[in-house]
PDB file of N, CA and C in Angstrom:
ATOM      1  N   UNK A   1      12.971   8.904 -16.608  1.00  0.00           N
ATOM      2  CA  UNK A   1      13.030   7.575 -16.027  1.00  0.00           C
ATOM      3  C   UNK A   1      12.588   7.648 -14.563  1.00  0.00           C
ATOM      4  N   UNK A   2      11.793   6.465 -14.121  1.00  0.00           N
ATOM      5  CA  UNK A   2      11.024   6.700 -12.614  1.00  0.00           C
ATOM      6  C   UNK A   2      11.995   5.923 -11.916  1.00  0.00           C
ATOM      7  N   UNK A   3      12.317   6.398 -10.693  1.00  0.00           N
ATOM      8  CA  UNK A   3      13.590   6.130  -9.857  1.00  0.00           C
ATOM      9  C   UNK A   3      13.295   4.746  -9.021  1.00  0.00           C
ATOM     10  N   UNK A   4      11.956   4.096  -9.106  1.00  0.00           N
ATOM     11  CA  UNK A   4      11.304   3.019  -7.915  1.00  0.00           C
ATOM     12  C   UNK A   4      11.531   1.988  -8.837  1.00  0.00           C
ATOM     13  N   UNK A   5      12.087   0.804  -9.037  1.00  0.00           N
ATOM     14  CA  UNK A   5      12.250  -0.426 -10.111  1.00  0.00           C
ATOM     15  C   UNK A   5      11.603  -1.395  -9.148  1.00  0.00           C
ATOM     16  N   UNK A   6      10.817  -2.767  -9.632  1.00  0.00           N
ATOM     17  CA  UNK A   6       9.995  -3.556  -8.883  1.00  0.00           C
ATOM     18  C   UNK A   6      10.475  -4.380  -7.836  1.00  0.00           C
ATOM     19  N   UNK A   7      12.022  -4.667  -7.606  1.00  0.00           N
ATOM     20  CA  UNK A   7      12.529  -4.981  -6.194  1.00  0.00           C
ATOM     21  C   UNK A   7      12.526  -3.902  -5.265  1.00  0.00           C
ATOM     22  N   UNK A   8      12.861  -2.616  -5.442  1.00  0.00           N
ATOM     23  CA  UNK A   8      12.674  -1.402  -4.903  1.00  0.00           C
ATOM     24  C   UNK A   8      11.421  -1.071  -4.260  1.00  0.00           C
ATOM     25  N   UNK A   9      10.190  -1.280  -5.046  1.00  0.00           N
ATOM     26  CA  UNK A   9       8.624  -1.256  -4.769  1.00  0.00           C
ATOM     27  C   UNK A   9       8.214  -1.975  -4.021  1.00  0.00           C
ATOM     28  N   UNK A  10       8.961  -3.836  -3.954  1.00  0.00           N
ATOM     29  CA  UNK A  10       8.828  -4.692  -3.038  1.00  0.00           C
ATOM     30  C   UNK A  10       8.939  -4.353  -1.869  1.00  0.00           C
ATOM     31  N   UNK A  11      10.172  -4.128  -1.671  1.00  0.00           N
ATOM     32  CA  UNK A  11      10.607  -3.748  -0.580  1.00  0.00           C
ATOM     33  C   UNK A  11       9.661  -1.682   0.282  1.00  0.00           C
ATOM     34  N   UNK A  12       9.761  -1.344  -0.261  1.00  0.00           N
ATOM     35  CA  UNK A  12       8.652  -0.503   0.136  1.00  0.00           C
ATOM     36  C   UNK A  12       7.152  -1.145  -0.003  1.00  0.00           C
ATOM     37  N   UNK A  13       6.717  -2.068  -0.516  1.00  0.00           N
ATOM     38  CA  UNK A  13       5.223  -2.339  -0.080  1.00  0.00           C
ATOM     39  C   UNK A  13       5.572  -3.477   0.952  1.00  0.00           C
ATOM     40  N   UNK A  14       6.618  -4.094   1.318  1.00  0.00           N
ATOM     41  CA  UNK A  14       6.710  -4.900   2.673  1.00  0.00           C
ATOM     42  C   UNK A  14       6.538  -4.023   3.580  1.00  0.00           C
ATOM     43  N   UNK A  15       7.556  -3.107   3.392  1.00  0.00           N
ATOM     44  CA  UNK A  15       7.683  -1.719   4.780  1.00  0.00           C
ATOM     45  C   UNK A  15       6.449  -1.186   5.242  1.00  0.00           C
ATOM     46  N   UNK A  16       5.474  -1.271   3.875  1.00  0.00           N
ATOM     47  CA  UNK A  16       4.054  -0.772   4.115  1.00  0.00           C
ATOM     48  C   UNK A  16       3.689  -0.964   4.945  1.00  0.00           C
ATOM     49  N   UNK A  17       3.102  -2.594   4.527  1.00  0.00           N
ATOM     50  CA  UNK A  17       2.139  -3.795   5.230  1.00  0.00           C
ATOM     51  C   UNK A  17       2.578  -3.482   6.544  1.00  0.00           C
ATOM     52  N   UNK A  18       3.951  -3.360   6.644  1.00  0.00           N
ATOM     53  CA  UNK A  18       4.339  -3.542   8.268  1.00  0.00           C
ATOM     54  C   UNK A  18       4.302  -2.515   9.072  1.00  0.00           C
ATOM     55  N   UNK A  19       4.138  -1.060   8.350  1.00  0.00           N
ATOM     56  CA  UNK A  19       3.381   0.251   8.961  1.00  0.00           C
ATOM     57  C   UNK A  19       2.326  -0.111   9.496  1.00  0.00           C
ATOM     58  N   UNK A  20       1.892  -0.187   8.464  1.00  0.00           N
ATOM     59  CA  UNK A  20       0.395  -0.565   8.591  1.00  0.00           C
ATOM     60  C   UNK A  20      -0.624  -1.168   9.595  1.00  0.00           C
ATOM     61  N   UNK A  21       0.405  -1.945  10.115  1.00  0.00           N
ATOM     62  CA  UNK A  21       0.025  -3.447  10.806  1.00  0.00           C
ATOM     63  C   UNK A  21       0.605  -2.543  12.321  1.00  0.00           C
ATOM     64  N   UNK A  22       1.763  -1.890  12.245  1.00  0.00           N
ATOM     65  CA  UNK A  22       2.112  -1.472  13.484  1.00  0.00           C
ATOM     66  C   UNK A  22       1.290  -0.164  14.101  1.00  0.00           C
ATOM     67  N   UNK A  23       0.445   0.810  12.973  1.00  0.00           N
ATOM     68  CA  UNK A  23       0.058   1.953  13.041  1.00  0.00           C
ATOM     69  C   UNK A  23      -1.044   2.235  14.539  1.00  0.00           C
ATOM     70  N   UNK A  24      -2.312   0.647  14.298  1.00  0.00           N
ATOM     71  CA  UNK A  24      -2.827   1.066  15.363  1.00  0.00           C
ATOM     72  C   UNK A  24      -2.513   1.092  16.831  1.00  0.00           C
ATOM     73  N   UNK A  25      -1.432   0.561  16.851  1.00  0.00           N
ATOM     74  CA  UNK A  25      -1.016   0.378  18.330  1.00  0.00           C
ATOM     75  C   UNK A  25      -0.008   2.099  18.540  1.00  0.00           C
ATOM     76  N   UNK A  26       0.830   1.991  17.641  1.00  0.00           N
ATOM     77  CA  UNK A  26       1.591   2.937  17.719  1.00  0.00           C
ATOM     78  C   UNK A  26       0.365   4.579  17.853  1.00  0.00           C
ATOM     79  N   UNK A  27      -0.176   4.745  17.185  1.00  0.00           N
ATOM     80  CA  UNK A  27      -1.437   5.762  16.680  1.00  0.00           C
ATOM     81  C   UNK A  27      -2.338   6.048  17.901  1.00  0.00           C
ATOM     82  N   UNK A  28      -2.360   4.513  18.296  1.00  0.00           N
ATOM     83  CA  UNK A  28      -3.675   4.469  19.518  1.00  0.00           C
ATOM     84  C   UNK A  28      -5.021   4.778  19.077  1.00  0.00           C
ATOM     85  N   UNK A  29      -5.039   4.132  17.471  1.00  0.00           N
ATOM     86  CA  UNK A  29      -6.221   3.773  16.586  1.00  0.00           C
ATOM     87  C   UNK A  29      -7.194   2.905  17.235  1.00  0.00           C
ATOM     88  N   UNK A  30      -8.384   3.373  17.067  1.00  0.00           N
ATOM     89  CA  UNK A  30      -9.468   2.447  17.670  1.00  0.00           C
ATOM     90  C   UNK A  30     -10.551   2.326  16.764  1.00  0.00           C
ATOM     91  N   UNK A  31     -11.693   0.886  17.510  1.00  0.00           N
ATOM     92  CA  UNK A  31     -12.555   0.688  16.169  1.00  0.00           C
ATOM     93  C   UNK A  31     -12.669   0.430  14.624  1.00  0.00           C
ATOM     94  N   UNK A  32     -12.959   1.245  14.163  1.00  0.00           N
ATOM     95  CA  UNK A  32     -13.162   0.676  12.225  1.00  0.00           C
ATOM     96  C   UNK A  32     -11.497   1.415  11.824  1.00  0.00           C
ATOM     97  N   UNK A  33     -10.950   2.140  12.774  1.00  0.00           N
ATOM     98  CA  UNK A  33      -9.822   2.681  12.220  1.00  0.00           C
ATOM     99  C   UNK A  33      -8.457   1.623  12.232  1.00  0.00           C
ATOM    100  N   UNK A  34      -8.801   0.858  12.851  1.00  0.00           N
ATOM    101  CA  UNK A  34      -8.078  -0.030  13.548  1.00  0.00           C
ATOM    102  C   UNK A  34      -8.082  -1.059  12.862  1.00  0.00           C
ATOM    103  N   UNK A  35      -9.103  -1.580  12.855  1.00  0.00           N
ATOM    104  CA  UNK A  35      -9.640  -2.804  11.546  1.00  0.00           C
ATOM    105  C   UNK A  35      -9.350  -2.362  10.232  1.00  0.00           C
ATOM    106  N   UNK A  36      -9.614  -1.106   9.655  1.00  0.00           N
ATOM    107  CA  UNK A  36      -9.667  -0.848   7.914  1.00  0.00           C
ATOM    108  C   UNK A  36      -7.619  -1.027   8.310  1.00  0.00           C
ATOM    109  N   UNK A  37      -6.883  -0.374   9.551  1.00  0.00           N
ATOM    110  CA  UNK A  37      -5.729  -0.511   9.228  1.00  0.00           C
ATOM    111  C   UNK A  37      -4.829  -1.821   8.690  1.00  0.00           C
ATOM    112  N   UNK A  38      -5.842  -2.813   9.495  1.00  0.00           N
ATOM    113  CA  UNK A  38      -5.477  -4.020   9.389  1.00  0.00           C
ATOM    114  C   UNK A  38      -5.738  -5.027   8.137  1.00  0.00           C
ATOM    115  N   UNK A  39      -6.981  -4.648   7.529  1.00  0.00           N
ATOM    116  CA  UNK A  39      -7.141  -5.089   6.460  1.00  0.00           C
ATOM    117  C   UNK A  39      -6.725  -4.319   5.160  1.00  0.00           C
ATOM    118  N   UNK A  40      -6.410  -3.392   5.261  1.00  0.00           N
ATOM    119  CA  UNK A  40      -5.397  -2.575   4.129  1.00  0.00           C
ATOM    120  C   UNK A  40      -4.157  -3.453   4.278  1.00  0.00           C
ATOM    121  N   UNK A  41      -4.067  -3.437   5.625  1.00  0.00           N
ATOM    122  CA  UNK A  41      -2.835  -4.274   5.521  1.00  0.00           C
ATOM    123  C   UNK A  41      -2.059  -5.878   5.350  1.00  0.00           C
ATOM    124  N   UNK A  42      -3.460  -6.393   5.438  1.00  0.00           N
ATOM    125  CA  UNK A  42      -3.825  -7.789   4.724  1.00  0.00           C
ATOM    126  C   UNK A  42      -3.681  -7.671   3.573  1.00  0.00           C
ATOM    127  N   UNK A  43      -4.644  -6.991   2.776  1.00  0.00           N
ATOM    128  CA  UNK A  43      -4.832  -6.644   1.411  1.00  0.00           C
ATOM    129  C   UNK A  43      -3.540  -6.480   0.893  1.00  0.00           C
ATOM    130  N   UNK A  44      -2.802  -5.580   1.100  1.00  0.00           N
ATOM    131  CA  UNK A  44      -1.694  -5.087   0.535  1.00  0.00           C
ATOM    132  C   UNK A  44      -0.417  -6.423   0.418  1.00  0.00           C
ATOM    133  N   UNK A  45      -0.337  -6.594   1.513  1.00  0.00           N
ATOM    134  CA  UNK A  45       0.101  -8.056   1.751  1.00  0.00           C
ATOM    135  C   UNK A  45       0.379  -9.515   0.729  1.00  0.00           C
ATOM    136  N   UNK A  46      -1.194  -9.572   0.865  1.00  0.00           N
ATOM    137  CA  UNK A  46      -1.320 -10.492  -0.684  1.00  0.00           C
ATOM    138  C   UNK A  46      -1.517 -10.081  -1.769  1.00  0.00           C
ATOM    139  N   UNK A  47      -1.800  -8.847  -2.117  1.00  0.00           N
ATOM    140  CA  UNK A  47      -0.882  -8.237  -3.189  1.00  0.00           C
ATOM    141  C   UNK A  47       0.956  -8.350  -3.538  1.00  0.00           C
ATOM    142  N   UNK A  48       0.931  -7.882  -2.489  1.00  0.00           N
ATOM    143  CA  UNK A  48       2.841  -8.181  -2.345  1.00  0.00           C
ATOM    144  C   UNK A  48       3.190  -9.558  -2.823  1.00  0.00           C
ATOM    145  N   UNK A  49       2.600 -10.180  -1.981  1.00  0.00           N
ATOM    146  CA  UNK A  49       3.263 -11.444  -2.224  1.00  0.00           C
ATOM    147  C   UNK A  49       2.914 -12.748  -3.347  1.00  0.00           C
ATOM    148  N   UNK A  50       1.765 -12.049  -4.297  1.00  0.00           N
ATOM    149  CA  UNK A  50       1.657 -12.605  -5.461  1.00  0.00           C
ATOM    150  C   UNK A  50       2.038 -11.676  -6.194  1.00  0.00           C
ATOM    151  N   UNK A  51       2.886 -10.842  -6.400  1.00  0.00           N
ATOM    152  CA  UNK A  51       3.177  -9.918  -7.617  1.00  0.00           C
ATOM    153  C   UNK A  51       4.499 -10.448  -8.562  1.00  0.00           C
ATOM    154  N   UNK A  52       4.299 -10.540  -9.091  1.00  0.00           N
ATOM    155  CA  UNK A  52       5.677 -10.876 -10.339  1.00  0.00           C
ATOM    156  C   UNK A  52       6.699 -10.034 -10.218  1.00  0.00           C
ATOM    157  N   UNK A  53       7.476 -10.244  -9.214  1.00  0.00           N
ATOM    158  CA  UNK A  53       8.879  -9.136  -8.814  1.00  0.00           C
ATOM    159  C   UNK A  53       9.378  -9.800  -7.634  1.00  0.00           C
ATOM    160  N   UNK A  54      11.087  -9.553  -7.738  1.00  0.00           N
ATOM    161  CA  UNK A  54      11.940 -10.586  -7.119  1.00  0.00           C
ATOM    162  C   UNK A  54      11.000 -10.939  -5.442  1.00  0.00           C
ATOM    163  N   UNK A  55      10.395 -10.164  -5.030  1.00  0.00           N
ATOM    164  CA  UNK A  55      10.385 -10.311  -3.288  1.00  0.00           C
ATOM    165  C   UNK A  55       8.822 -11.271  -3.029  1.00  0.00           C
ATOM    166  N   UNK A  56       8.489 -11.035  -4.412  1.00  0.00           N
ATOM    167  CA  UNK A  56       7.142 -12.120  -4.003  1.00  0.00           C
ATOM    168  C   UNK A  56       7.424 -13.805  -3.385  1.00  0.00           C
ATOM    169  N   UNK A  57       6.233 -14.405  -3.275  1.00  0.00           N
ATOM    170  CA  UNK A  57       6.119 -15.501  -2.864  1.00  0.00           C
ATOM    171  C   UNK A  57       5.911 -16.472  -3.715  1.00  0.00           C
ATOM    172  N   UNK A  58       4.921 -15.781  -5.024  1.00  0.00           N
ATOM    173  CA  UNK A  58       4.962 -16.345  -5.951  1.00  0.00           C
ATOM    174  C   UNK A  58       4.112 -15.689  -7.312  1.00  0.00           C
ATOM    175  N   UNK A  59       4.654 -15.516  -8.292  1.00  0.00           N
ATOM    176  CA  UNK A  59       4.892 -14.435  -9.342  1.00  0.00           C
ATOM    177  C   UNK A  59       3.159 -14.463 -10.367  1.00  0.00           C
ATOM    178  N   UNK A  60       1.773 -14.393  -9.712  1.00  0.00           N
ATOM    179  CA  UNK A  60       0.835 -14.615 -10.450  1.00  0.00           C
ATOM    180  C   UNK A  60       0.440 -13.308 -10.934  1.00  0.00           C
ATOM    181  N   UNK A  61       0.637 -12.003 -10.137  1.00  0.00           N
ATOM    182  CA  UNK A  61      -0.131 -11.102 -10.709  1.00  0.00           C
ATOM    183  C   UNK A  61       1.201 -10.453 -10.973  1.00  0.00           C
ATOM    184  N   UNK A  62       0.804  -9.818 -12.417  1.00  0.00           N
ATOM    185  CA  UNK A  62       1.686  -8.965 -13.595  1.00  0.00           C
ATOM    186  C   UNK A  62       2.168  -7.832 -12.429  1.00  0.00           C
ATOM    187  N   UNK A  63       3.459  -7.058 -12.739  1.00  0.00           N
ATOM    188  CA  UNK A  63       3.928  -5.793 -11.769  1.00  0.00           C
ATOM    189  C   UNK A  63       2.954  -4.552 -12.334  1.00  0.00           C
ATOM    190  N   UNK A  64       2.604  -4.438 -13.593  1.00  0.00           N
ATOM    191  CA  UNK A  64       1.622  -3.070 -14.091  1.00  0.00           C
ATOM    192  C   UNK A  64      -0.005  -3.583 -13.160  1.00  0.00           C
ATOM    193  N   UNK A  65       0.083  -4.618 -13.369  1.00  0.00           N
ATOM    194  CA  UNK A  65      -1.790  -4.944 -12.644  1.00  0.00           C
ATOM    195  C   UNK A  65      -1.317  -4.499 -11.574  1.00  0.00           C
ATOM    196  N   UNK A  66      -0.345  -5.190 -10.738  1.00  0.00           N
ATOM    197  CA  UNK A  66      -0.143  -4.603  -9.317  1.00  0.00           C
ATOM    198  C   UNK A  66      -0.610  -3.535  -9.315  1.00  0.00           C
ATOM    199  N   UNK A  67       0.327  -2.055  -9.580  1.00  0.00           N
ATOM    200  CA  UNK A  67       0.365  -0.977  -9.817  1.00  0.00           C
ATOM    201  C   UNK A  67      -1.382  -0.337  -9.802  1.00  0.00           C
ATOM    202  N   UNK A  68      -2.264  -1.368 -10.916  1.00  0.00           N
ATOM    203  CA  UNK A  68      -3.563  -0.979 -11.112  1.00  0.00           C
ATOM    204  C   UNK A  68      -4.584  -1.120  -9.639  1.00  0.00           C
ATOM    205  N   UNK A  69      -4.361  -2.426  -9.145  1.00  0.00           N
ATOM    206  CA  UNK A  69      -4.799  -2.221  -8.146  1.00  0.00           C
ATOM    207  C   UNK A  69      -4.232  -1.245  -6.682  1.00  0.00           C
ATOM    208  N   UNK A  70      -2.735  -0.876  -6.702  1.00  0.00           N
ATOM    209  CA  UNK A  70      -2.382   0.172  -5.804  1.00  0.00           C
ATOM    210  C   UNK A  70      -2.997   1.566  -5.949  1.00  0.00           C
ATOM    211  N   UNK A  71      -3.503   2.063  -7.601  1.00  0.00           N
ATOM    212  CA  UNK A  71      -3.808   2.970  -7.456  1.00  0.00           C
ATOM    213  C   UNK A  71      -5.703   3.169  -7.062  1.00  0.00           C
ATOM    214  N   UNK A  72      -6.426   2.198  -7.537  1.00  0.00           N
ATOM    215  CA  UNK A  72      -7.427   1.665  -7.285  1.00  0.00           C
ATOM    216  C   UNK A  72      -8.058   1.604  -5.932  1.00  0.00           C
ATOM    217  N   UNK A  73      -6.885   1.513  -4.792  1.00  0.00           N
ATOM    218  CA  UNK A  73      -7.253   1.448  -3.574  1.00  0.00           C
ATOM    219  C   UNK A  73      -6.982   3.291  -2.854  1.00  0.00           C
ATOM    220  N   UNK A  74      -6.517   4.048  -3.768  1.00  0.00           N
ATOM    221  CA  UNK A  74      -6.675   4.961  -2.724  1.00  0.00           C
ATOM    222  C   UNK A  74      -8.250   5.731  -2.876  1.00  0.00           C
ATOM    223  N   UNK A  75      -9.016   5.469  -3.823  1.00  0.00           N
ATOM    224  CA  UNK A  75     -10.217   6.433  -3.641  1.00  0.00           C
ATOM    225  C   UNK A  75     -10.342   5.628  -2.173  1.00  0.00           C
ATOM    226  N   UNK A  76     -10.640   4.267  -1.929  1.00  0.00           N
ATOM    227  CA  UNK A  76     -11.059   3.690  -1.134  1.00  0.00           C
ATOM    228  C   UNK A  76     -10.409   4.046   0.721  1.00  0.00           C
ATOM    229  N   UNK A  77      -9.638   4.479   0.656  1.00  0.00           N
ATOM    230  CA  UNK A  77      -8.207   4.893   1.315  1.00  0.00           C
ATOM    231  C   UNK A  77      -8.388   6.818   2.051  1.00  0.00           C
ATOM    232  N   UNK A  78      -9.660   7.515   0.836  1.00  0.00           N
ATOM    233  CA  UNK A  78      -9.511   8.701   0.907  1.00  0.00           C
ATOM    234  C   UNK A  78     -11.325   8.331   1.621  1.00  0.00           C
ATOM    235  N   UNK A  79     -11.937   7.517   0.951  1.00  0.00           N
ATOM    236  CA  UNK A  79     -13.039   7.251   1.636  1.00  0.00           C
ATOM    237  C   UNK A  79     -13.062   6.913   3.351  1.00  0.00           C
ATOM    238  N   UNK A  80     -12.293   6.055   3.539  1.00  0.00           N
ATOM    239  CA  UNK A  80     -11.920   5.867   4.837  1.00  0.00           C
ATOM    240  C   UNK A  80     -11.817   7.069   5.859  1.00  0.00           C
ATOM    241  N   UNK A  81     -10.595   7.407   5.205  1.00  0.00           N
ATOM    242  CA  UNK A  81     -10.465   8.643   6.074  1.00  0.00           C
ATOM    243  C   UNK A  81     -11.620   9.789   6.201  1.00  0.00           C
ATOM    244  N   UNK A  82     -12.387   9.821   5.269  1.00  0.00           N
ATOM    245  CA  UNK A  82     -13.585  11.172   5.167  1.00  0.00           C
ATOM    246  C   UNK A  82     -14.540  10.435   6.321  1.00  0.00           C
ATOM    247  N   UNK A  83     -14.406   9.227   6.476  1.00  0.00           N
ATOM    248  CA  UNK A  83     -15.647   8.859   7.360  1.00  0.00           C
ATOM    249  C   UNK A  83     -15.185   8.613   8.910  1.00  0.00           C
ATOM    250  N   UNK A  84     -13.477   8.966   9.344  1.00  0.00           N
ATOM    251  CA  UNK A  84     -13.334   8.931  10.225  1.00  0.00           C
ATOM    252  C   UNK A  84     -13.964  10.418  11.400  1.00  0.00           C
ATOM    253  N   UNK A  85     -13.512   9.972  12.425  1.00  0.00           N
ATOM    254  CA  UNK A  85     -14.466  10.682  13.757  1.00  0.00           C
ATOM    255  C   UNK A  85     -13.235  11.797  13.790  1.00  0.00           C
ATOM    256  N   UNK A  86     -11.904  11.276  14.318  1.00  0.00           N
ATOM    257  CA  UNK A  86     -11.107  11.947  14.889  1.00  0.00           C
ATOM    258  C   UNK A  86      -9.732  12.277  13.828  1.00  0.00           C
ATOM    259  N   UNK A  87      -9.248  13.536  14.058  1.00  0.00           N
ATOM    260  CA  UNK A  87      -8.421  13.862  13.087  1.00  0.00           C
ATOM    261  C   UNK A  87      -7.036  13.468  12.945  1.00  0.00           C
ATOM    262  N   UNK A  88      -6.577  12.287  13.985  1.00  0.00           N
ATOM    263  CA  UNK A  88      -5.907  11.476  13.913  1.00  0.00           C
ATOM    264  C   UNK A  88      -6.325  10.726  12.678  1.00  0.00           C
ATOM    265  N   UNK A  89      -7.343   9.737  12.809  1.00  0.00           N
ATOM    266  CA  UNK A  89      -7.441   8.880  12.522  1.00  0.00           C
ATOM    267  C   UNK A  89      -7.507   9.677  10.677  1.00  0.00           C
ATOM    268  N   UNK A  90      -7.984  10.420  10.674  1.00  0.00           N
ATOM    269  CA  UNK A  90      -8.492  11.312   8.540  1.00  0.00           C
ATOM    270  C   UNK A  90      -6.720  11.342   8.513  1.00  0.00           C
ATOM    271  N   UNK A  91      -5.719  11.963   9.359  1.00  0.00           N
ATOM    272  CA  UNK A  91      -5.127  12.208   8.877  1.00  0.00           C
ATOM    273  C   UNK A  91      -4.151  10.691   8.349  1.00  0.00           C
ATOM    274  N   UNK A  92      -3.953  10.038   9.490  1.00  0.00           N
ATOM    275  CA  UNK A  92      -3.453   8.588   8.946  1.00  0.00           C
ATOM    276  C   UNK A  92      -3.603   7.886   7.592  1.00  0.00           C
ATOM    277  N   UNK A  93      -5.302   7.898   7.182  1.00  0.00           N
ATOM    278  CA  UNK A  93      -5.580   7.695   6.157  1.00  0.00           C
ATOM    279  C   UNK A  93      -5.473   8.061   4.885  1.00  0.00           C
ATOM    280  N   UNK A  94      -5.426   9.431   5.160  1.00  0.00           N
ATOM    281  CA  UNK A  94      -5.018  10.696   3.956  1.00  0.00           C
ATOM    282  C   UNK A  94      -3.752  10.363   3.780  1.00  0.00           C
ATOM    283  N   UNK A  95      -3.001  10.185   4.586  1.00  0.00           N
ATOM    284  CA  UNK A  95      -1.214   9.823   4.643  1.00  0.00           C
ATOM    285  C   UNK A  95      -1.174   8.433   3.850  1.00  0.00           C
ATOM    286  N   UNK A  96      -1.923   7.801   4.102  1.00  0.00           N
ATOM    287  CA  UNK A  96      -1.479   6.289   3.557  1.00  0.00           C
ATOM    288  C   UNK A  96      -1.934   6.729   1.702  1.00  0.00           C
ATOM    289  N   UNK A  97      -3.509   7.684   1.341  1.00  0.00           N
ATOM    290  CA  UNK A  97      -3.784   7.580   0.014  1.00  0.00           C
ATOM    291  C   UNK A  97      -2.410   8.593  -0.475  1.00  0.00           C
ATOM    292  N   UNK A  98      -1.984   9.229   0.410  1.00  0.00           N
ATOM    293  CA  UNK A  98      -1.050  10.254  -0.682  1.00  0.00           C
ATOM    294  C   UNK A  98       0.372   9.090  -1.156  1.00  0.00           C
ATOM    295  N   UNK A  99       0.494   8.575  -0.067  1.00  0.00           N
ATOM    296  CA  UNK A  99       1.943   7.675  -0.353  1.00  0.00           C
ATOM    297  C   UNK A  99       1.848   6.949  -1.597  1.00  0.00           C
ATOM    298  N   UNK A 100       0.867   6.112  -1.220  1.00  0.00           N
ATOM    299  CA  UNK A 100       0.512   5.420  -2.070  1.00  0.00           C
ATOM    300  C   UNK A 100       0.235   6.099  -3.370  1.00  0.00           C
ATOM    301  N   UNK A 101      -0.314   7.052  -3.982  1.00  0.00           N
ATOM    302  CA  UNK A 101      -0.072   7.943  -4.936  1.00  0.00           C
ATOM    303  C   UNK A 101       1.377   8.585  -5.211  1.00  0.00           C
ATOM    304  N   UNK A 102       1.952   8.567  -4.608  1.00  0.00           N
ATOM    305  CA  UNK A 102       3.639   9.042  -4.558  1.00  0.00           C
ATOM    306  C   UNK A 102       4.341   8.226  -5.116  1.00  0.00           C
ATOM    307  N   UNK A 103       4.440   7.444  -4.543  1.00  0.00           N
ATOM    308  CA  UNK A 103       5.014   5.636  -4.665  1.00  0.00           C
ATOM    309  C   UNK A 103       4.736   5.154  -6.232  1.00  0.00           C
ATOM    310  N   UNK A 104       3.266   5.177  -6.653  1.00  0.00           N
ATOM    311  CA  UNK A 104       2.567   5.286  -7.226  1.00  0.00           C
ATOM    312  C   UNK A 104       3.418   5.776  -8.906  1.00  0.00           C
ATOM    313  N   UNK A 105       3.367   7.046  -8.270  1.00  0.00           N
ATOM    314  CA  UNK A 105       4.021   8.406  -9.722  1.00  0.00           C
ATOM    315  C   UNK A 105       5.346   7.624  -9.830  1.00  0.00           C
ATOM    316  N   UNK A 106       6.130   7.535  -8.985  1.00  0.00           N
ATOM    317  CA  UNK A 106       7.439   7.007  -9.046  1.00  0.00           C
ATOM    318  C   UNK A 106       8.189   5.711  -9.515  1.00  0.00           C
ATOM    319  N   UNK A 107       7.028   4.854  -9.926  1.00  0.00           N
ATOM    320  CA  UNK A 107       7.480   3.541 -10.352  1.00  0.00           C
ATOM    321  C   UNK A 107       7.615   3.094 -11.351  1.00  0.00           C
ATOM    322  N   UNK A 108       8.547   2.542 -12.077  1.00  0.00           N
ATOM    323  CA  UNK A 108       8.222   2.317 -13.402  1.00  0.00           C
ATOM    324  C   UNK A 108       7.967   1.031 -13.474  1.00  0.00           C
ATOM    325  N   UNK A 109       6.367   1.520 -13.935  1.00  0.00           N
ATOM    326  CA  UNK A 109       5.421  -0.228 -13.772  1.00  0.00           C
ATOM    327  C   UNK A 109       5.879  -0.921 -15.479  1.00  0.00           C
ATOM    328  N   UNK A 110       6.605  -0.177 -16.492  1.00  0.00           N
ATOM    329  CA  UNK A 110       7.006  -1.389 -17.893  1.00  0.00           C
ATOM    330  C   UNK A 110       8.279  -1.674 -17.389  1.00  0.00           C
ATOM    331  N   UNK A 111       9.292  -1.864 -16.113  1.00  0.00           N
ATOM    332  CA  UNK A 111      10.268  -2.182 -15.972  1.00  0.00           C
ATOM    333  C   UNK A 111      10.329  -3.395 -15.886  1.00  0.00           C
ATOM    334  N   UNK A 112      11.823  -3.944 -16.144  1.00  0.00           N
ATOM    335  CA  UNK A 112      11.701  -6.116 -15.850  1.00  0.00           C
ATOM    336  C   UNK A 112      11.404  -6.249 -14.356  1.00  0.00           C
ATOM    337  N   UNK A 113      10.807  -6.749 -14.330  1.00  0.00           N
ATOM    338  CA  UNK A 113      10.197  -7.295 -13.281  1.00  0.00           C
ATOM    339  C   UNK A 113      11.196  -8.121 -12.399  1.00  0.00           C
ATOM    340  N   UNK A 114      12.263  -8.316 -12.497  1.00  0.00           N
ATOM    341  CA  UNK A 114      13.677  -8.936 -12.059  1.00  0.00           C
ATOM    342  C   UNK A 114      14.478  -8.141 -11.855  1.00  0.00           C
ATOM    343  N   UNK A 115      14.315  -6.785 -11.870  1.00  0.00           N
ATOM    344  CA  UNK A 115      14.869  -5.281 -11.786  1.00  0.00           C
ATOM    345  C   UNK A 115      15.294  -5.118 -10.379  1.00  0.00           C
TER     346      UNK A 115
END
């Protein structure tokens, strides 16, 4: 049994967004590192908040699609980082595709969605 149930996941993909959103200032991210942070973190966002699980906004996309598109975004996530300059910035990115793969393994995406 996977220990992450879809209020659980909520609440860690809010925490995300809000890494996310805080990273370049905190990081002292600049340029496209700064921007991809921000729009990962858009992205993720309205993911969150249309997903069918208690913390959404409003319940359109299924909790397994979720899931499909979380895992979907880390090639994109590992791409990022390969094209960064500074090893800050690869490693941030590498950090966000592994979580997200972690997070990922740990969820049980056939759980009720009211879980």
């Amino acid at each position: 049994m996977k220990p992450i149930h879809p209020r659980i996941h909520g609440v860690i993909d809010y925490a995300a967004c809000a890494a996310m959103l805080a990273a370049p200032s905190l990081l002292h991210l600049k340029g496209s590192a700064r921007t991809a942070s921000y729009v990962f973190a858009a992205s993720y966002l309205g993911v969150s908040a249309l997903t069918d699980y208690p913390l959404s906004l409003r319940r359109l996309i299924p909790f397994p699609v979720h899931g499909q598109i979380e895992l979907a975004s880390v090639p994109t996530l590992l791409l990022v980082a390969a094209l960064q300059k500074g090893t800050r910035e690869r490693a941030y990115f590498a950090a966000l595709a592994g979580t997200v793969l972690t997070v990922y393994s740990l969820t049980d995406w056939q759980a009720n969605p009211d879980s």
